[in-house]
Protein backbone atom coordinates (compact mmCIF):
# COMPACT_ATOMS: atom_id res chain seq x y z
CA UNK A 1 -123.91 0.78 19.31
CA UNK A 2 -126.42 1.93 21.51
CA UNK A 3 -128.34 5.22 21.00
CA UNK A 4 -128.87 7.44 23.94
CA UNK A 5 -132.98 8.30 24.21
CA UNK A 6 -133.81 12.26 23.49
CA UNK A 7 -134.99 12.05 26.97
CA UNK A 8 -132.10 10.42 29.02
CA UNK A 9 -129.76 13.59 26.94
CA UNK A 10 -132.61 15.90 28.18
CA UNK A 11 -132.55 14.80 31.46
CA UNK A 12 -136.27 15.91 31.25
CA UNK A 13 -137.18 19.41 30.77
CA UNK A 14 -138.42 19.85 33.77
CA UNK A 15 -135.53 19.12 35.59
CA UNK A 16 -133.68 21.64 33.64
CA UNK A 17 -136.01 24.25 34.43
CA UNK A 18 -136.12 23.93 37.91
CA UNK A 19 -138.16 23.64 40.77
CA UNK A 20 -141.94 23.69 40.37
CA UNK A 21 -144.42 25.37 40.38
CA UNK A 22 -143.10 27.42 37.42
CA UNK A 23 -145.60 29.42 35.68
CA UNK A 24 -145.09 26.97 32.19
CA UNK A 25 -145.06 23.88 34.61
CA UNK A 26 -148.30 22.01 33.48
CA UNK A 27 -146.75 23.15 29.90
CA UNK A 28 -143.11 21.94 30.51
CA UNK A 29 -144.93 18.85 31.80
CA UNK A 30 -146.63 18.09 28.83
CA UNK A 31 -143.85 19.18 26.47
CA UNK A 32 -142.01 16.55 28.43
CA UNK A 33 -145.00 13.90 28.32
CA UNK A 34 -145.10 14.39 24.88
CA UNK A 35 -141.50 13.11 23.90
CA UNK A 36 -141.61 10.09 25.98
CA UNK A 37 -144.39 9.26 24.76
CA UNK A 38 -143.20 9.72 20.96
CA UNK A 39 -139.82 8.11 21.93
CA UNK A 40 -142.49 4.68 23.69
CA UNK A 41 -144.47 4.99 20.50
CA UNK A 42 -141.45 5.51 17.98
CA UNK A 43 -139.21 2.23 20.22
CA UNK A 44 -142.02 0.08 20.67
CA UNK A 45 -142.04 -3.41 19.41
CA UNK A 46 -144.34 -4.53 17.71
CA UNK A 47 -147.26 -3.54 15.64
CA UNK A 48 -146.78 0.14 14.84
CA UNK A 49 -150.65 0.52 15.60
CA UNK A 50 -150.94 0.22 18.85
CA UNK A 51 -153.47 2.59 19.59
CA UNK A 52 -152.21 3.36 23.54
CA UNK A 53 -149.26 4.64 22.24
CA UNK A 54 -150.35 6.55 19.41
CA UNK A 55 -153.24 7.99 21.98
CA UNK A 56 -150.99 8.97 24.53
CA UNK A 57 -148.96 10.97 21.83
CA UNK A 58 -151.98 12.20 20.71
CA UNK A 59 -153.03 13.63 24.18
CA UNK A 60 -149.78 15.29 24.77
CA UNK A 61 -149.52 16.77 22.17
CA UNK A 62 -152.77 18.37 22.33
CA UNK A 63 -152.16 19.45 26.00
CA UNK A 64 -149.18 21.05 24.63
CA UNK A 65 -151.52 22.85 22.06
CA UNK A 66 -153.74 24.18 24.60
CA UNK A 67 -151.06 25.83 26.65
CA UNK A 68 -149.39 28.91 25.09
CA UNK A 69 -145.89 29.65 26.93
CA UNK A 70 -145.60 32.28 29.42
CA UNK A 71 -141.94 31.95 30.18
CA UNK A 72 -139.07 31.48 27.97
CA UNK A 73 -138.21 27.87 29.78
CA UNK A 74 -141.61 27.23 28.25
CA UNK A 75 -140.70 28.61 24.53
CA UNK A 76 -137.68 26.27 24.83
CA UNK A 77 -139.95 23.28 26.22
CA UNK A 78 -142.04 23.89 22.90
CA UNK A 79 -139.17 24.41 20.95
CA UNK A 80 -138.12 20.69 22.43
CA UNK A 81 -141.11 19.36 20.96
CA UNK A 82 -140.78 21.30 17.58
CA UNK A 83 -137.54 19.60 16.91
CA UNK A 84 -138.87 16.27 17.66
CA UNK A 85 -141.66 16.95 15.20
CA UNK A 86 -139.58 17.86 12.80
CA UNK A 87 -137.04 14.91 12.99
CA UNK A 88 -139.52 12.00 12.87
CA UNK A 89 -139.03 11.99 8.81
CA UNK A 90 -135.24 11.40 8.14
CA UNK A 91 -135.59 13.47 4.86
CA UNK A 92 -136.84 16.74 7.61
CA UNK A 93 -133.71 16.38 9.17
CA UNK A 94 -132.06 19.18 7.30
CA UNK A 95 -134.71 20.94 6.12
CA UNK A 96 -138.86 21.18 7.74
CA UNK A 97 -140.40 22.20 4.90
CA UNK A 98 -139.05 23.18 0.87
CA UNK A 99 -140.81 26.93 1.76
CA UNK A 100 -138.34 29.96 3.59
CA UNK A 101 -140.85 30.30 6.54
CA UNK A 102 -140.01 26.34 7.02
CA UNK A 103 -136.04 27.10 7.44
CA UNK A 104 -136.65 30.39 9.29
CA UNK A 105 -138.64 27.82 11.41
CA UNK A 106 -135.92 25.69 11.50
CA UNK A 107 -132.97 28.22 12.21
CA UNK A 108 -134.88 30.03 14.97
CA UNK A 109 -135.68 26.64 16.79
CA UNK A 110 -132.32 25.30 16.79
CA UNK A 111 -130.73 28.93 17.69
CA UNK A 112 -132.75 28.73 20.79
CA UNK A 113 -132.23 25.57 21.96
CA UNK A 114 -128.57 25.97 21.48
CA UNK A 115 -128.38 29.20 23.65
CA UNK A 116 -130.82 27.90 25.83
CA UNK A 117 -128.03 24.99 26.22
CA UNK A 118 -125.24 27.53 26.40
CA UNK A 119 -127.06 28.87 29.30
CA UNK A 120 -127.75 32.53 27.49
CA UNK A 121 -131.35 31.71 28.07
């Protein structure tokens, strides 16, 4: 069976956000950078060091860091990433953290993506 990427179900955040400029669009575009390249690192084949990969995580990530949202379609971007970051460990998949500010995290994250899917956003 044949697992559909994060970012083919996305269809790319910025896409979903629509036309640029936005005023999150260098954020959205980074939030967006930053799970492809997590998905290119994560699929690669190969030596799980490649240090490319791992850089160009590394750089998105801290783009992503350096831009606080200014929009709600740039909450949601960063909440895109959030849930990534959580799900790389398979035992994080229910849970981010064994503290109550860890499933508030959690709950909030995945309450706004959903509405943000359900179009209440």
């Amino acid at each position: 069976m044949t697992r559909m990427s994060r970012r083919g179900a996305l269809g790319g955040l910025g896409a979903r956000f629509g036309t640029l400029p936005h005023p999150d669009a260098d954020l959205i575009h980074w939030c967006d950078a930053y799970l492809l390249a997590a998905e290119t690192y994560n699929t690669a084949p190969g030596d799980d060091e490649d240090d490319r990969l791992w850089n160009a995580v590394m750089r998105a990530g801290a783009e992503v860091d350096a831009r606080p949202p200014r929009t709600l379609a740039g909450l949601v971007a960063m909440a895109e990433v959030a849930l990534e970051l959580a799900g790389q460990e398979p035992e994080e998949r229910t849970d981010w953290s064994s503290s109550p500010a860890g499933s508030w995290a959690r709950d909030v994250t995945l309450h706004l993506l959903r509405l943000s899917r359900e179009g209440a956003v």
